[in-house]
N, C-alpha and C. Protein backbone atom coordinates (compact mmCIF):
# COMPACT_ATOMS: atom_id res chain seq x y z
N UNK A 1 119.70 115.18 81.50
CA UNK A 1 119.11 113.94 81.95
C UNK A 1 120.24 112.91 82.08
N UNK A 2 120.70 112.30 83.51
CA UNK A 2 121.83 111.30 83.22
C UNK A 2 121.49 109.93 83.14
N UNK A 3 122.07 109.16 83.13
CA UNK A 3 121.24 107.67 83.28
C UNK A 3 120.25 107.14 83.93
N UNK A 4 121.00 107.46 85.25
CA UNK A 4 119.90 106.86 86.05
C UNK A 4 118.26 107.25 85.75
N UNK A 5 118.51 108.66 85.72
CA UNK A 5 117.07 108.98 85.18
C UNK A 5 116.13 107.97 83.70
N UNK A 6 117.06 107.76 82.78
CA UNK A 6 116.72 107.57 81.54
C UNK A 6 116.32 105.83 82.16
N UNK A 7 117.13 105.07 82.73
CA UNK A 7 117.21 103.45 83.12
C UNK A 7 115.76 103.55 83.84
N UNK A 8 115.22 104.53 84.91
CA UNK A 8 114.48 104.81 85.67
C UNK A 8 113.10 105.10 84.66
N UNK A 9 113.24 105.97 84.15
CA UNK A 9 112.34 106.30 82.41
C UNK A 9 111.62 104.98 82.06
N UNK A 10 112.54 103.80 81.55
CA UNK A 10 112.63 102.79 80.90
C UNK A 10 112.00 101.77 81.66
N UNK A 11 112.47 101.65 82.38
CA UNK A 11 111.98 100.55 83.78
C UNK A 11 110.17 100.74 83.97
N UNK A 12 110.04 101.96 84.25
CA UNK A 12 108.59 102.60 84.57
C UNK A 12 107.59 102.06 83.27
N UNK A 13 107.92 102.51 82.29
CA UNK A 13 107.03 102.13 80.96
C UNK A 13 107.08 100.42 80.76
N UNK A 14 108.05 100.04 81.06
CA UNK A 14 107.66 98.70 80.84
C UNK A 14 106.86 97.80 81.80
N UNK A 15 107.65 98.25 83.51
CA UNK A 15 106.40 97.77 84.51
C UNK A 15 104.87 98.03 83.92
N UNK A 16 104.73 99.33 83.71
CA UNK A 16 103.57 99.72 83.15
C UNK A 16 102.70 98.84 82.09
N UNK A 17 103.16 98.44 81.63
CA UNK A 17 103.22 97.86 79.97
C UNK A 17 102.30 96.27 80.77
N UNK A 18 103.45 95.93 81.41
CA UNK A 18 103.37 94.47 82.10
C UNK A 18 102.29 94.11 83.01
N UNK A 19 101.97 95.54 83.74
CA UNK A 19 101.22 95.32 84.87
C UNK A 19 99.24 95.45 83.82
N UNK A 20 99.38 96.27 82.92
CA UNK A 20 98.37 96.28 82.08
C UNK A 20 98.07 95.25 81.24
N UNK A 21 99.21 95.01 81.27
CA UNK A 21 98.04 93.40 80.73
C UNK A 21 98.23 92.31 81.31
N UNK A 22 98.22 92.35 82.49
CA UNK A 22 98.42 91.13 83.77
C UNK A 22 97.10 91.33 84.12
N UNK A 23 96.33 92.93 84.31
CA UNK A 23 95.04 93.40 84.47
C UNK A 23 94.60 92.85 83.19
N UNK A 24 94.46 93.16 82.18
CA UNK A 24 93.22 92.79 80.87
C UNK A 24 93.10 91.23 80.82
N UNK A 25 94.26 90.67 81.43
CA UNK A 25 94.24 89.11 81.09
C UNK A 25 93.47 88.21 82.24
N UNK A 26 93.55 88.98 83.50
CA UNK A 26 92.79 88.63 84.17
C UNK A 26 91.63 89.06 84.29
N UNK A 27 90.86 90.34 83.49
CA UNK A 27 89.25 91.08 83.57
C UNK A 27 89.18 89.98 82.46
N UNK A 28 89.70 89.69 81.36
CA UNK A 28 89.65 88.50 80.75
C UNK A 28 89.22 86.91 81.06
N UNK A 29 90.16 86.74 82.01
CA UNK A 29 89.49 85.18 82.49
C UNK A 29 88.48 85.13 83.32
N UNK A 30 87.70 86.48 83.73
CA UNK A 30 86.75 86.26 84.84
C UNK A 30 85.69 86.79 83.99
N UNK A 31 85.23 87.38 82.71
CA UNK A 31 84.71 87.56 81.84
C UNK A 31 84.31 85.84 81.29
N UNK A 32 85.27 85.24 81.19
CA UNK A 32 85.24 83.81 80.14
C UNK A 32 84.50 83.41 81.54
N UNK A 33 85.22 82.84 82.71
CA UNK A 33 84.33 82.56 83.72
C UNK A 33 83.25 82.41 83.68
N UNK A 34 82.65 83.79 83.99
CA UNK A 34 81.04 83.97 83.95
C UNK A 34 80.87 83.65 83.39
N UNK A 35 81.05 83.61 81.85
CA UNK A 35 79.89 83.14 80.90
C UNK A 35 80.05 81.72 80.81
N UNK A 36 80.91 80.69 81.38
CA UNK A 36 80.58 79.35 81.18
C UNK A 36 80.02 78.78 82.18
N UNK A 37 79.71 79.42 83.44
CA UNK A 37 78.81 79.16 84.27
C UNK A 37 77.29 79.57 84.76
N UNK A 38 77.82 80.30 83.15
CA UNK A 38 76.04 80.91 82.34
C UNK A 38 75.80 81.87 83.31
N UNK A 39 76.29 82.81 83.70
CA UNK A 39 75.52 83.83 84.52
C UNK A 39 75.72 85.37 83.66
N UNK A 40 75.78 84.86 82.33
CA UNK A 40 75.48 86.13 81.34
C UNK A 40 74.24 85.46 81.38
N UNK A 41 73.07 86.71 80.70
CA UNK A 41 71.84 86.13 80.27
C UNK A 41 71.46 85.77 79.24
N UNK A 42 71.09 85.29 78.73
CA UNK A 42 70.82 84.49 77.10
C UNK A 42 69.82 85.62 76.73
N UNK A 43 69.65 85.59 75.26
CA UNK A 43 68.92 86.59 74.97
C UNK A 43 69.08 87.89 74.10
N UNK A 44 68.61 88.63 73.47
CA UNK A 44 69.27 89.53 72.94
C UNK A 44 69.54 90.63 73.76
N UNK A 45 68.90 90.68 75.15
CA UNK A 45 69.12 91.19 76.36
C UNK A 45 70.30 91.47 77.01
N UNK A 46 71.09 90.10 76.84
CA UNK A 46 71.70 89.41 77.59
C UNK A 46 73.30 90.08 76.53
N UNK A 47 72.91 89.70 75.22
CA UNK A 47 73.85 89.87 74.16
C UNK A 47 74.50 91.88 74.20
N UNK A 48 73.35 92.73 74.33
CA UNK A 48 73.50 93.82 74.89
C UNK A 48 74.09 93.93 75.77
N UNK A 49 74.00 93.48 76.99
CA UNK A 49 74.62 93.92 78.30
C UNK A 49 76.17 93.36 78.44
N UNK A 50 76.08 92.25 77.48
CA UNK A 50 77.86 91.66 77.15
C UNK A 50 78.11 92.45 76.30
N UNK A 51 77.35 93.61 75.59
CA UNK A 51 78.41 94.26 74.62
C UNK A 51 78.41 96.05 75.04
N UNK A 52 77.70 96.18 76.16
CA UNK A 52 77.78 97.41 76.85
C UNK A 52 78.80 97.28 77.84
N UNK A 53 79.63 95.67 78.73
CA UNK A 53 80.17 95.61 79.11
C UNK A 53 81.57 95.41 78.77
N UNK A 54 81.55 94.92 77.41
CA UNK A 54 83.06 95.23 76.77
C UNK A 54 83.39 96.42 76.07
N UNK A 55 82.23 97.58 75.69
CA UNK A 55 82.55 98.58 75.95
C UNK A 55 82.99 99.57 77.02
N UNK A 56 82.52 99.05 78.53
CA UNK A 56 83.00 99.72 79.41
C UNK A 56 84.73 98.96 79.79
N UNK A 57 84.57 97.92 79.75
CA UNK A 57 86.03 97.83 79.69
C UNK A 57 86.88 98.19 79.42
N UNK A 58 86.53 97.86 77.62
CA UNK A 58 87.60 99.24 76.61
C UNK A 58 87.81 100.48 77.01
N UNK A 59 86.87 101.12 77.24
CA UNK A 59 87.03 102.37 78.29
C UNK A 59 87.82 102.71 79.09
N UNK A 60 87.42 101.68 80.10
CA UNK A 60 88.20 101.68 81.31
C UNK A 60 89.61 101.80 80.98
N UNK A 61 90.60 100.49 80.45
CA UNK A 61 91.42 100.43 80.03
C UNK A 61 92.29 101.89 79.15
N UNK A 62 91.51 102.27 78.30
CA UNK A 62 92.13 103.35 77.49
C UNK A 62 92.35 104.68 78.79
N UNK A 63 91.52 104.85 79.53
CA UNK A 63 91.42 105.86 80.76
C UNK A 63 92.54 105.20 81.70
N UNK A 64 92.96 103.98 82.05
CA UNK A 64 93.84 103.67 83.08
C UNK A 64 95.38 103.79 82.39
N UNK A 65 94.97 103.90 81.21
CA UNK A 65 96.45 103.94 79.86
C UNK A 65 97.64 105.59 80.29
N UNK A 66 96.67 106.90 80.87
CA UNK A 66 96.91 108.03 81.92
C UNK A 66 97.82 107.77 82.92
């Protein structure tokens, strides 16, 4: 393995690194979004479907981590 490869190695994991949470920070602010313009639903309904949806997130995320 000579450098370039290893610099190339290095470079990759960190774009990586960077670009993943440029994504979570922004599924983040559009998460906060919605809910201050109330278009979560109130309710214990409502409380479910915000916590079935930060489970699919987590998901998502750990699967895009590949």
């Amino acid at each position: 393995m000579n450098v370039n490869q290893i610099i190339n190695m290095v470079m990759r994991m960190i774009l990586r690194r960077i670009l993943r949470s440029g994504v979570n920070a922004g599924m983040d602010a559009i998460g906060r979004k919605r809910a201050r313009n109330g278009d979560a639903a109130p309710g214990p309904d409502g409380r479910k479907t915000a916590a079935r949806s930060r489970q699919a997130l987590k998901l998502g995320r750990k699967i895009g981590r590949f």
